[in-house]
N, C-alpha and C. Protein backbone atom coordinates (compact mmCIF):
# COMPACT_ATOMS: atom_id res chain seq x y z
N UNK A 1 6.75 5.18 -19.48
CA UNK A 1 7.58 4.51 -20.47
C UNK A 1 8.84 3.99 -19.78
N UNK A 2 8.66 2.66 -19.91
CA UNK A 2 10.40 2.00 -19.29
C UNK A 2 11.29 2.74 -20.48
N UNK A 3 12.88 2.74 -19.46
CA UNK A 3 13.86 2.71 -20.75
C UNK A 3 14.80 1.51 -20.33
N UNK A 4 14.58 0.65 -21.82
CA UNK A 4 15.55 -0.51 -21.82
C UNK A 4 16.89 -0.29 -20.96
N UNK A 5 17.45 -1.27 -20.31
CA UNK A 5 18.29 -1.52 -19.21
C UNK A 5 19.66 -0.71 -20.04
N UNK A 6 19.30 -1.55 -21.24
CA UNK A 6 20.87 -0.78 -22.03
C UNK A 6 20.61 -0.14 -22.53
N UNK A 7 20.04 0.44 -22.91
CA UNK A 7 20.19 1.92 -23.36
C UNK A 7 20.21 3.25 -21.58
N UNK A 8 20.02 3.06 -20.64
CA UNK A 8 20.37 3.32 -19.45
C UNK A 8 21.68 3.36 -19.23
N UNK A 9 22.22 1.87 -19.25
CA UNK A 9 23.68 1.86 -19.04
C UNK A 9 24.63 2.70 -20.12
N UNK A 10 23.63 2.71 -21.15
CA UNK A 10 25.01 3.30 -22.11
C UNK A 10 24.83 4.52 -22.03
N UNK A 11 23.79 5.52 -21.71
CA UNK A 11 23.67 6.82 -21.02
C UNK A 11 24.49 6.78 -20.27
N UNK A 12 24.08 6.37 -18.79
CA UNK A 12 25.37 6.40 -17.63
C UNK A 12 26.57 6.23 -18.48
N UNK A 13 27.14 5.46 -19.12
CA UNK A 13 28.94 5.85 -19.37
C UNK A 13 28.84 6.73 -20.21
N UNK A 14 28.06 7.03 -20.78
CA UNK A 14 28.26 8.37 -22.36
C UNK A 14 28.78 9.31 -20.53
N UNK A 15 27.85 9.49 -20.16
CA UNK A 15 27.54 10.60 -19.23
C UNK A 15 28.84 10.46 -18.15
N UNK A 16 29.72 9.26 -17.88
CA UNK A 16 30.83 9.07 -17.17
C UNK A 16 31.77 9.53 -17.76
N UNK A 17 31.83 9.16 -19.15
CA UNK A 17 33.25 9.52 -19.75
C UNK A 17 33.03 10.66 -20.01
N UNK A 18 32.07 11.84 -20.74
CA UNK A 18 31.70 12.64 -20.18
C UNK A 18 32.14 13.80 -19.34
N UNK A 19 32.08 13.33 -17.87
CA UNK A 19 32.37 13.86 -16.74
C UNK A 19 33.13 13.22 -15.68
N UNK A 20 33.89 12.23 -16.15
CA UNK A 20 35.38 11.59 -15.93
C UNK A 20 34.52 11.29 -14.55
N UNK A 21 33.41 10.57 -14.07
CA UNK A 21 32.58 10.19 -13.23
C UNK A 21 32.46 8.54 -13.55
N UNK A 22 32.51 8.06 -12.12
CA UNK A 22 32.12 6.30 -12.24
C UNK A 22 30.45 6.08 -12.79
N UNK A 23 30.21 4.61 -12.82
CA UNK A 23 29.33 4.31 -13.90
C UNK A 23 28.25 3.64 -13.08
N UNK A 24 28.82 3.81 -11.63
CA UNK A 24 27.42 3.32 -10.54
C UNK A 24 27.11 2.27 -10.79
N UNK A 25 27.44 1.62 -11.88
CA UNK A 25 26.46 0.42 -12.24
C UNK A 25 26.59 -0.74 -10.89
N UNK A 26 27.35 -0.57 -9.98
CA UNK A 26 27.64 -1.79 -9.05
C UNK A 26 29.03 -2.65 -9.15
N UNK A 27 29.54 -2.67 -8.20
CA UNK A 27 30.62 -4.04 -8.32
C UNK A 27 30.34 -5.52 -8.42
N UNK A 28 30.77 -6.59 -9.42
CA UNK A 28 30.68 -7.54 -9.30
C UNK A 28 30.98 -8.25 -8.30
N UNK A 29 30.66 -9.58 -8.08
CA UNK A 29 31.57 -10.25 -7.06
C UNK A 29 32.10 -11.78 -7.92
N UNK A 30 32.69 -12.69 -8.09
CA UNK A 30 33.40 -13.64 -8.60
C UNK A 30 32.05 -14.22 -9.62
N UNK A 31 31.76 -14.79 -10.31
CA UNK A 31 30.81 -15.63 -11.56
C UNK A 31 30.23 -16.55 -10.37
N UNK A 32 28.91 -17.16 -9.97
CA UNK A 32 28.93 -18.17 -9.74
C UNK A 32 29.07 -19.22 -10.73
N UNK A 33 28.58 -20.51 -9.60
CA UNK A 33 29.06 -22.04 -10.78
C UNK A 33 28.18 -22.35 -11.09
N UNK A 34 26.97 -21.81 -10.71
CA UNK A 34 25.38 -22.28 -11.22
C UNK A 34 25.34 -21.92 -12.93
N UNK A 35 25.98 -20.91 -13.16
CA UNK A 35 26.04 -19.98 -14.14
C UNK A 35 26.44 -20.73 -15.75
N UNK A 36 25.65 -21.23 -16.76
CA UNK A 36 26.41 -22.24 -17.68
C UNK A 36 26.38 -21.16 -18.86
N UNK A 37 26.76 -21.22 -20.18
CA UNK A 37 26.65 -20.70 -21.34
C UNK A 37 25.63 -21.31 -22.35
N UNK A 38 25.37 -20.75 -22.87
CA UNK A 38 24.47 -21.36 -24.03
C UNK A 38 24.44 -20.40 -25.24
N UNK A 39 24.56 -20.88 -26.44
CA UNK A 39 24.82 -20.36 -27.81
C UNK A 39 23.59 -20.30 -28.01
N UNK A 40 23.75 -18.97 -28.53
CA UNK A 40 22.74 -18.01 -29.37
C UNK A 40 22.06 -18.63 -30.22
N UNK A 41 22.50 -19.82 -31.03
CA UNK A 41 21.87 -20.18 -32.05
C UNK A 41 21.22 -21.39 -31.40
N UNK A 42 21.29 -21.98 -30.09
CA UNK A 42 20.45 -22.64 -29.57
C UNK A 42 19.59 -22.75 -28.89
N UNK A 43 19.05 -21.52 -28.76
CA UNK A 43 17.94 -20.73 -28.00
C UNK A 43 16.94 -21.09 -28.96
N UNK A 44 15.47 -21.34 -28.16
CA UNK A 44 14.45 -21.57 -28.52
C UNK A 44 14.35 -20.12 -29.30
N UNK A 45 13.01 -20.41 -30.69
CA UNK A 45 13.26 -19.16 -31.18
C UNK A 45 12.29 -18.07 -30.25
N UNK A 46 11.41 -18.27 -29.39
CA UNK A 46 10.61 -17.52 -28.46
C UNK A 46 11.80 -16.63 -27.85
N UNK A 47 12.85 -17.13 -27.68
CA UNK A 47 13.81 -16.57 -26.46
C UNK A 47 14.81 -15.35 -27.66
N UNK A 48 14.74 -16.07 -29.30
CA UNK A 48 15.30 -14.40 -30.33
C UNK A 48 14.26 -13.53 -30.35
N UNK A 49 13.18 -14.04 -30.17
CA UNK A 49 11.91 -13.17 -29.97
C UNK A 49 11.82 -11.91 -28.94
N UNK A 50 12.08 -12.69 -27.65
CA UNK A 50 11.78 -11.83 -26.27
C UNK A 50 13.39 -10.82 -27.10
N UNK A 51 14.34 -11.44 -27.03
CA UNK A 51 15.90 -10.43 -27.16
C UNK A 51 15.65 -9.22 -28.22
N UNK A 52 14.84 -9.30 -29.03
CA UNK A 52 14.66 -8.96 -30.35
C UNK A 52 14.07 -7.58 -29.76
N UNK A 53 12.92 -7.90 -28.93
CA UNK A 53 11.84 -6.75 -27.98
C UNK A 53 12.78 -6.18 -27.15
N UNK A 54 13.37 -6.87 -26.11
CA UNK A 54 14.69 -5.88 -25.62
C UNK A 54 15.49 -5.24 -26.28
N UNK A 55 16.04 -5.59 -27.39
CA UNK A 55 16.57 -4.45 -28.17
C UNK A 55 15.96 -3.30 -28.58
N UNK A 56 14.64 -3.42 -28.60
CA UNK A 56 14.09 -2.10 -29.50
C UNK A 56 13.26 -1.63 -28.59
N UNK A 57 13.39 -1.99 -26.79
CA UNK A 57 12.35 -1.39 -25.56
C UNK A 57 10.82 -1.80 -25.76
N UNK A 58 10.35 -2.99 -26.46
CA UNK A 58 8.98 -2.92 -26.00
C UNK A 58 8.21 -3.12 -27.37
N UNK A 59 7.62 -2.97 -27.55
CA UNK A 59 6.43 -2.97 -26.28
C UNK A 59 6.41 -4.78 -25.88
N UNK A 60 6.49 -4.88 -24.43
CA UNK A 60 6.45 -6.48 -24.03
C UNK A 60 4.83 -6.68 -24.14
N UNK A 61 4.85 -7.82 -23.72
CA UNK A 61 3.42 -8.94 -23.77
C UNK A 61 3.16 -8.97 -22.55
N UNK A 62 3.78 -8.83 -21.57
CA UNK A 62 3.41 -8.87 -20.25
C UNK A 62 3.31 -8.11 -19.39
N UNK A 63 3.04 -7.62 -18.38
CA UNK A 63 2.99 -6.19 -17.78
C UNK A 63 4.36 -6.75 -17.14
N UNK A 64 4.54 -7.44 -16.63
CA UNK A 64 5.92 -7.68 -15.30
C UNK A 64 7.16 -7.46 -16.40
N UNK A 65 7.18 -7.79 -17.55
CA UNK A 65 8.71 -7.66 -18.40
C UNK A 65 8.93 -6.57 -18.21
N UNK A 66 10.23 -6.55 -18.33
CA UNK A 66 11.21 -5.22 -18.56
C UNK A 66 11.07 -4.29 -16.38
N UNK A 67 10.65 -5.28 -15.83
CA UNK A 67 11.14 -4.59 -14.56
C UNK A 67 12.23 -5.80 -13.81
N UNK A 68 12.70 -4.99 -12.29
CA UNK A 68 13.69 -5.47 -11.67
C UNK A 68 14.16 -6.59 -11.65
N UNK A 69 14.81 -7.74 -11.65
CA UNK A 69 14.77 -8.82 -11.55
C UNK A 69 15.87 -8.60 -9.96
N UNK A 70 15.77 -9.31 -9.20
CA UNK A 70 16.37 -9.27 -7.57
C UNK A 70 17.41 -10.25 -7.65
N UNK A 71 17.52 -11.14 -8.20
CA UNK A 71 18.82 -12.46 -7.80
C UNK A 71 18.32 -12.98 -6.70
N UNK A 72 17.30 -12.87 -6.11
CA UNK A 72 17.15 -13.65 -4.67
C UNK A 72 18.12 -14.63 -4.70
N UNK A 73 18.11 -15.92 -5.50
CA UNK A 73 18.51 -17.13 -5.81
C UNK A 73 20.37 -17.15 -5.79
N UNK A 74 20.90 -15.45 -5.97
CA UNK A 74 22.13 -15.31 -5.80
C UNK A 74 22.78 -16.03 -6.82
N UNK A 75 22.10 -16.80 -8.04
CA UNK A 75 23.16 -17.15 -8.44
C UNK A 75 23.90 -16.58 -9.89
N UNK A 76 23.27 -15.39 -9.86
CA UNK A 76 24.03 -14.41 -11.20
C UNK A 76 25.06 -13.30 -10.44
N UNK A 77 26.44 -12.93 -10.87
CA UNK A 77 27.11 -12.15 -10.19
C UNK A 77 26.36 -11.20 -9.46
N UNK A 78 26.74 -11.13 -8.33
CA UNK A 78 25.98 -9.94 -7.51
C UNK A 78 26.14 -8.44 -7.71
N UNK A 79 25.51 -7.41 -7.68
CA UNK A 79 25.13 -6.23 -8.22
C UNK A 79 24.14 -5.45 -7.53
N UNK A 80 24.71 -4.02 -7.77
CA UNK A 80 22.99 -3.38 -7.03
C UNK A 80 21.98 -3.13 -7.42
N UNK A 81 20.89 -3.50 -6.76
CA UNK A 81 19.11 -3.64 -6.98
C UNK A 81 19.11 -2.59 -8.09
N UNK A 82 18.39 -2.64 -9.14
CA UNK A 82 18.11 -2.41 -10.30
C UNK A 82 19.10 -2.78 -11.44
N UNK A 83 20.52 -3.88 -11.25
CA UNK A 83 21.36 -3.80 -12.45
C UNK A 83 20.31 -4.83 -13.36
N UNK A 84 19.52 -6.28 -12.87
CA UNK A 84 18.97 -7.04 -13.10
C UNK A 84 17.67 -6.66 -13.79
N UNK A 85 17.49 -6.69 -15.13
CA UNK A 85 15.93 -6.54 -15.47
C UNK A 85 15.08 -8.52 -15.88
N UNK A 86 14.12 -8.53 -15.98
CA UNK A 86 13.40 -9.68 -16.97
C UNK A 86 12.55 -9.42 -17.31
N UNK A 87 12.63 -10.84 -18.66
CA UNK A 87 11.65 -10.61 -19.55
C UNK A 87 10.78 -11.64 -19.76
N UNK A 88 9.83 -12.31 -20.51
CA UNK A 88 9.03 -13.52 -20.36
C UNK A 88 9.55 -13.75 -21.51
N UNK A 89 10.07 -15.31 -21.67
CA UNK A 89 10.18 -16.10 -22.96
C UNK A 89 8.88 -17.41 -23.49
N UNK A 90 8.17 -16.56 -24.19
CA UNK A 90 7.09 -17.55 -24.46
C UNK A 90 6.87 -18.96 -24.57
N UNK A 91 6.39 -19.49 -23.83
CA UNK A 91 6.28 -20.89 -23.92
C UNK A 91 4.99 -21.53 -24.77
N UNK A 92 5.13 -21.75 -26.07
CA UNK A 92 3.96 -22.49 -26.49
C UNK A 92 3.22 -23.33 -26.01
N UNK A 93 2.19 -23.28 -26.11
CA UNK A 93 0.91 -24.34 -25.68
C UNK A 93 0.73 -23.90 -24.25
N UNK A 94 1.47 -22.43 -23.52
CA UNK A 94 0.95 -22.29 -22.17
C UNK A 94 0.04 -21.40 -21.83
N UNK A 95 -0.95 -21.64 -21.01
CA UNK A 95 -1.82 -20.42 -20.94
C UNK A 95 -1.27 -19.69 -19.46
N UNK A 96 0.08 -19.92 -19.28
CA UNK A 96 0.51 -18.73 -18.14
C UNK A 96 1.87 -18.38 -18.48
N UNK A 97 2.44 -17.47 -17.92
CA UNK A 97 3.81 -16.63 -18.58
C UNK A 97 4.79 -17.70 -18.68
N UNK A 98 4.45 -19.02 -17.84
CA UNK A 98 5.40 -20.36 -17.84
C UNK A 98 7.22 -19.81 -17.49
N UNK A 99 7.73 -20.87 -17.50
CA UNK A 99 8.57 -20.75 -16.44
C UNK A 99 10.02 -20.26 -16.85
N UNK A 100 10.14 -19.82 -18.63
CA UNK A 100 11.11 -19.30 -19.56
C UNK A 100 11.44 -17.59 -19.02
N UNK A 101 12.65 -17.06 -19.01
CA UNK A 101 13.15 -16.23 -19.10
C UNK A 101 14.24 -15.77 -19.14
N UNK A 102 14.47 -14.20 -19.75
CA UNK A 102 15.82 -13.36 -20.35
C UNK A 102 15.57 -12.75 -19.10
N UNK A 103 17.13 -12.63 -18.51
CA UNK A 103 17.35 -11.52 -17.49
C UNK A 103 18.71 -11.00 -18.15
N UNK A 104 18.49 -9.32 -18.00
CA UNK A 104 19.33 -8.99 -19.07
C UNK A 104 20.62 -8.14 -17.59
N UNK A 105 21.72 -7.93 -17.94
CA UNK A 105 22.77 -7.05 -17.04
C UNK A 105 22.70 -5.67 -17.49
N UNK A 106 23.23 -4.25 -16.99
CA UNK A 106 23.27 -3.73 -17.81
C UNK A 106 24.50 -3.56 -18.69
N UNK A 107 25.90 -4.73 -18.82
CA UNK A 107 26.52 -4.80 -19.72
C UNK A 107 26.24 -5.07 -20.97
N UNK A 108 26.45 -4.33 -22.45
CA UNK A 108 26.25 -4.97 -23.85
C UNK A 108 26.20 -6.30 -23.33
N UNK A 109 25.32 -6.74 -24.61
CA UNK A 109 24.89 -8.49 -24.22
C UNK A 109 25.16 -9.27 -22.99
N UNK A 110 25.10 -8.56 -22.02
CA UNK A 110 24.80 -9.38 -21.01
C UNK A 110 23.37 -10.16 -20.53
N UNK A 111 23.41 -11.27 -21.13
CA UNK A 111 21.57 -11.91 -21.06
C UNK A 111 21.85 -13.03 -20.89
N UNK A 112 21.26 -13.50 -19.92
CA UNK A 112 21.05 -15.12 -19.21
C UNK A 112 19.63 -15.61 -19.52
N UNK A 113 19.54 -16.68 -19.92
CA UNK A 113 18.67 -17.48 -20.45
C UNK A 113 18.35 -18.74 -19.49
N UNK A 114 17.01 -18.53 -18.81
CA UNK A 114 16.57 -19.72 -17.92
C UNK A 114 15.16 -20.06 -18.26
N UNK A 115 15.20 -21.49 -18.73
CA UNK A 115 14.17 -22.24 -18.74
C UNK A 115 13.32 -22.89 -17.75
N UNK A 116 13.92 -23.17 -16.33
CA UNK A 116 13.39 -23.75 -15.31
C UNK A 116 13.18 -22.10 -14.40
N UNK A 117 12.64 -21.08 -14.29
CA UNK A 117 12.41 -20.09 -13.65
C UNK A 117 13.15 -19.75 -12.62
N UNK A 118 14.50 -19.68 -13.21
CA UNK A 118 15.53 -19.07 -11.95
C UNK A 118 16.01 -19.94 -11.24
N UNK A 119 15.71 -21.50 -11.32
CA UNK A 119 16.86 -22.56 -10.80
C UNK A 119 18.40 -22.49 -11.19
N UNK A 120 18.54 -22.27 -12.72
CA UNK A 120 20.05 -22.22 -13.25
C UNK A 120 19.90 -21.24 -14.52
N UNK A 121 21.03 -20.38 -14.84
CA UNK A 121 20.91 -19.95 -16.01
C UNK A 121 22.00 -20.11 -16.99
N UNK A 122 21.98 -19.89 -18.13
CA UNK A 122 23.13 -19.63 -18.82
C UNK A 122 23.53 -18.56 -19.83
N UNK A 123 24.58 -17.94 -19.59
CA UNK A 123 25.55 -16.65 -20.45
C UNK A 123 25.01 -17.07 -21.35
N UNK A 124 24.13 -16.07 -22.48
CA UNK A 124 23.87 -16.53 -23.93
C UNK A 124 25.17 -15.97 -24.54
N UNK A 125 26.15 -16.54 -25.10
CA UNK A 125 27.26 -16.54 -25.93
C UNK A 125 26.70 -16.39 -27.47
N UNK A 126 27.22 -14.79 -27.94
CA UNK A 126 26.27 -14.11 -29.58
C UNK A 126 27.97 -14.83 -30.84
N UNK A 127 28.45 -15.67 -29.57
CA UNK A 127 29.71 -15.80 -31.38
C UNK A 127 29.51 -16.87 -31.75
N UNK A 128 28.30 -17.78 -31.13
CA UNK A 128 28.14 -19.28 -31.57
C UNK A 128 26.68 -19.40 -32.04
């Protein structure tokens, strides 16, 4: 059984504050510029779909969701190997996982939304 990224992270700080212990989660390094925003309410609805399953852990559609995502591409703040999870955002009319996805941080709503498979993403922003 995976456990959703955030519900992990929010263990680790229950468990920091806790025991007046850091939160491991990794240091950032500056935002890149690849990095755009995109409002919540303009997300394909496949992509409230996939967020909807991350909130409640599962069960995904794919075997690969809900593991590591790496940054190879470097262009989401940098972090250590496991802060990055993804998920598949369904693409209608495709008969392969196609090229949509949620990569979630383990900060509350931290979720980037990429349609071209990790060329560019954008901050999904939940106040618009």
């Amino acid at each position: 059984m995976r456990i959703p990224p955030r519900i992990t992270a929010a263990l680790t700080l229950t468990a920091a504050l806790l025991l007046g212990t850091g939160t491991g989660t990794g240091t950032a390094t500056a935002a890149p510029a690849a990095v755009g925003d995109i409002c919540y309410s303009a997300l394909p609805s496949q992509a409230h779909d996939t967020l909807d399953l991350i909130e409640a852990g599962g069960p995904y559609p794919y075997p690969q969701d809900g593991t590591v995502f790496q940054n190879r591409e470097a262009l989401l703040p940098q972090h250590t190997s496991g802060y990055y999870h993804e998920c598949t955002v369904k693409t209608p009319g495709s008969s392969t996982r196609g090229a949509r996805r949620i990569v979630t941080g383990e900060e509350q709503r931290e979720d980037y939304y990429t349609a071209d498979h990790y060329a560019s993403f954008d901050l999904v922003d939940y106040a618009c």
